[in-house]
Protein backbone atom coordinates (compact mmCIF):
# COMPACT_ATOMS: atom_id res chain seq x y z
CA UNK A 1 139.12 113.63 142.08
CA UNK A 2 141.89 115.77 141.02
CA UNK A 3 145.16 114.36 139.23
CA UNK A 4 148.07 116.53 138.21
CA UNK A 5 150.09 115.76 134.64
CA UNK A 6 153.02 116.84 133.22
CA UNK A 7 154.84 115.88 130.63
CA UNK A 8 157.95 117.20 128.10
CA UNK A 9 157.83 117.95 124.34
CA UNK A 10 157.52 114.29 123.83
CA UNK A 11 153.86 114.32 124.94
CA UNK A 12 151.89 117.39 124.04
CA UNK A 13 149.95 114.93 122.08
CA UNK A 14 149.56 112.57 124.87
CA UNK A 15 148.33 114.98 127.50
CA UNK A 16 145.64 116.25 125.07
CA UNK A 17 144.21 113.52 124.62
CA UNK A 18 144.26 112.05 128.22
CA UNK A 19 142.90 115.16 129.67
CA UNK A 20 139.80 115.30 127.31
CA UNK A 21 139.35 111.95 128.36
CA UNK A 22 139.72 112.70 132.40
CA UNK A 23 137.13 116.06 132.32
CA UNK A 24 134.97 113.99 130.12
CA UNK A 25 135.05 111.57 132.94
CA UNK A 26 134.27 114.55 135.74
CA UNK A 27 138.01 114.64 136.47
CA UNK A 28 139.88 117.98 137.60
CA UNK A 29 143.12 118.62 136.31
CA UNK A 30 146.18 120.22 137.35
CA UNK A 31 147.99 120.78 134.07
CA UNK A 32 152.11 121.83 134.55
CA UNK A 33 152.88 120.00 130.65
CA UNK A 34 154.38 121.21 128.16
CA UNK A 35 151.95 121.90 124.77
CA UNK A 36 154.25 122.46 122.71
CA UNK A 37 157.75 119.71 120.92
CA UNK A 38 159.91 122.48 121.49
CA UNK A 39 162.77 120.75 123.58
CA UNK A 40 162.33 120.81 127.71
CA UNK A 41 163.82 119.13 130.54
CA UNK A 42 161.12 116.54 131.92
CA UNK A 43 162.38 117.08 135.64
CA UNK A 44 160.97 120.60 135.95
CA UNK A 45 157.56 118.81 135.02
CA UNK A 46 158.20 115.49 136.58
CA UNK A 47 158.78 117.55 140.34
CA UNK A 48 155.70 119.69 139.84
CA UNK A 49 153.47 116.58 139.27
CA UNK A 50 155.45 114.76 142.48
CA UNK A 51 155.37 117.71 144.23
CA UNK A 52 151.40 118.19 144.12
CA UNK A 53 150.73 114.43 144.53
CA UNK A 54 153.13 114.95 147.79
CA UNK A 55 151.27 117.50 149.40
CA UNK A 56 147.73 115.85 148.57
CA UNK A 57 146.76 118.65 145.96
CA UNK A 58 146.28 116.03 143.61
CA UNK A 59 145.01 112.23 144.18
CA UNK A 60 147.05 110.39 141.73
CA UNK A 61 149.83 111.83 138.94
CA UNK A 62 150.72 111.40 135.36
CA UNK A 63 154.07 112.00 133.98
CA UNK A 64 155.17 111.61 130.52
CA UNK A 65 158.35 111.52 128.81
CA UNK A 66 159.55 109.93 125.98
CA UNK A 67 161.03 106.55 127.46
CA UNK A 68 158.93 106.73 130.32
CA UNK A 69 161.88 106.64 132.77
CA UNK A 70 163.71 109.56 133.36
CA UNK A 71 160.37 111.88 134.26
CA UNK A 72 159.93 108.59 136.61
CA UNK A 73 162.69 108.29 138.24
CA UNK A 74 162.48 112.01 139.11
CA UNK A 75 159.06 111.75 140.45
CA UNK A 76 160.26 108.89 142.81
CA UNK A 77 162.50 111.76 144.68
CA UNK A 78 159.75 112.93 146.13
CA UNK A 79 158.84 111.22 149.88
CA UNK A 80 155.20 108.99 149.71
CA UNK A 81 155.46 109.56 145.83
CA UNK A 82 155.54 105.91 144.12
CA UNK A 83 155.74 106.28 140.11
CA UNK A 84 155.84 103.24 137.97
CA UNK A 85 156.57 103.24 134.37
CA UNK A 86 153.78 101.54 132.49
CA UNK A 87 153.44 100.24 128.85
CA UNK A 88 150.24 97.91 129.17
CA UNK A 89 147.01 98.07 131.00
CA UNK A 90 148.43 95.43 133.06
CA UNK A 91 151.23 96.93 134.42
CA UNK A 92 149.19 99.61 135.39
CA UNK A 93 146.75 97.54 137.25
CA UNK A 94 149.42 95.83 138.95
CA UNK A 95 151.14 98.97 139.85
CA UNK A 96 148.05 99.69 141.49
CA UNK A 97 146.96 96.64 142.83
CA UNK A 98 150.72 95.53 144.19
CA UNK A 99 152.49 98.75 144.48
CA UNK A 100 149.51 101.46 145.79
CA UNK A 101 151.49 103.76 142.72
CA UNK A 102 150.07 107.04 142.92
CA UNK A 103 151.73 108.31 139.85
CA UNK A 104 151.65 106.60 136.92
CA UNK A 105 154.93 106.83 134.11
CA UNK A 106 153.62 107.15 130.18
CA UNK A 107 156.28 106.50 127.59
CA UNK A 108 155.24 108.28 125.06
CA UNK A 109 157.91 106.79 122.43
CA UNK A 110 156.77 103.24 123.30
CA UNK A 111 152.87 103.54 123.27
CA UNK A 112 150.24 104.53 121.51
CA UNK A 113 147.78 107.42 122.53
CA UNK A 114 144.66 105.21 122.69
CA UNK A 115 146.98 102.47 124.75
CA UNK A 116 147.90 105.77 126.92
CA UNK A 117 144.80 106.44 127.46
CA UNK A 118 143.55 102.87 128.69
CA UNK A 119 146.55 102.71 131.14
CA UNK A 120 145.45 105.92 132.88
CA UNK A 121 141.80 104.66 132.76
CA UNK A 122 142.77 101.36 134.81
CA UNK A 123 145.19 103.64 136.74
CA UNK A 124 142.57 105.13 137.91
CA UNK A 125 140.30 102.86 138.70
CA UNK A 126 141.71 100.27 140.43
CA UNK A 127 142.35 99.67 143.72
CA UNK A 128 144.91 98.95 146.32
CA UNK A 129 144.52 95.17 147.41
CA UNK A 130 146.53 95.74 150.68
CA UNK A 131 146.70 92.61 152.24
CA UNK A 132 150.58 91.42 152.35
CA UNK A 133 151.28 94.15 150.05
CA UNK A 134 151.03 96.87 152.55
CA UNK A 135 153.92 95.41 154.12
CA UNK A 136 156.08 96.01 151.40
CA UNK A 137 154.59 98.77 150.16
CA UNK A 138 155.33 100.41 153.39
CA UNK A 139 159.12 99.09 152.92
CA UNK A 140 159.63 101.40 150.02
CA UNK A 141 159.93 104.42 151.43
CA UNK A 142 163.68 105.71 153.31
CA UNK A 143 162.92 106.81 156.78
C-alpha cells in the first residue's frame, strides 16, 4: 500500500517517526514533508499529499501541521479527497468508519508522537462500514 505525507516545520519530528513506523509495517511512502523547523507554508505540502491521493498514486494521505487544520482544509480542495483532522484514535476510526477519509489531519501542536502514531495505525486499518454512510459520504462531494 502506498500513502503519501507531508507536513510543515511543525512536524519534521512527526513524519520521522510515522514513516519508520509505516516501512516497518511493509508500507511505501511518498515523502513531499518538510525535515527541517525552518518556517514553510503547509499548502504547498498539504496539495502535493491531496494531489497524489487524487490521482490514486497513493491509497490514503497524511498531512501535518501544527493545529491540524489549515494543511486540512487545503487538502479538502482537492475533488474525492476527504481529510479529517484527528486528535484520538477514535476520531480516526470514525473518520474511517463514518466518513471513508482517505487523508488523515495530524496536529502536531495538540498530540503527542506516540498518540500520532496510533491514529495513523487505526487510520490505516480500518475500514469503511458503508451501509447508510455511503449515502452521505457520497453527498460530500460538489458536482
Amino acid at each position: 500500500m502506498k500513502i503519501s505525507i507531508g507536513n510543515d516545520h511543525a512536524g519534521p519530528d512527526y513524519k520521522k517517526a510515522i514513516v519508520q513506523f509505516l516501512e516497518e509495517k511493509g508500507y511505501t511512502i511518498l515523502n513531499h514533508g518538510t525535515d527541517t523547523f525552518d518556517s514553510v507554508d503547509y499548502p504547498d505540502f498539504g496539495h502535493e499529499v491531496a494531489y497524489d491521493v487524487q490521482m490514486k498514486k497513493a491509497d490514503f494521505g497524511i498531512v501535518i501541521c501544527g493545529s491540524g487544520n489549515g494543511i486540512a482544509m487545503t487538502a479538502n480542495k482537492h475533488q474525492d479527497v476527504r481529510a479529517a483532522l484527528c486528535w484520538t484514535k477514535e476520531i480516526a476510526e470514525l473518520a474511517r468508519q463514518h466518513n471513508d477519509a482517505n487523508v488523515i489531519s495530524i496536529p502536531a501542536r495538540f498530540t503527542s508522537i506516540p498518540q500520532a502514531v496510533a491514529m495513523v495505525d487505526t487510520f490505516l486499518t480500518t475500514a469503511f462500514e458503508g451501509g447508510r454512510h455511503a449515502n452521505r459520504v457520497n453527498k460530500i462531494a460538489c458536482k
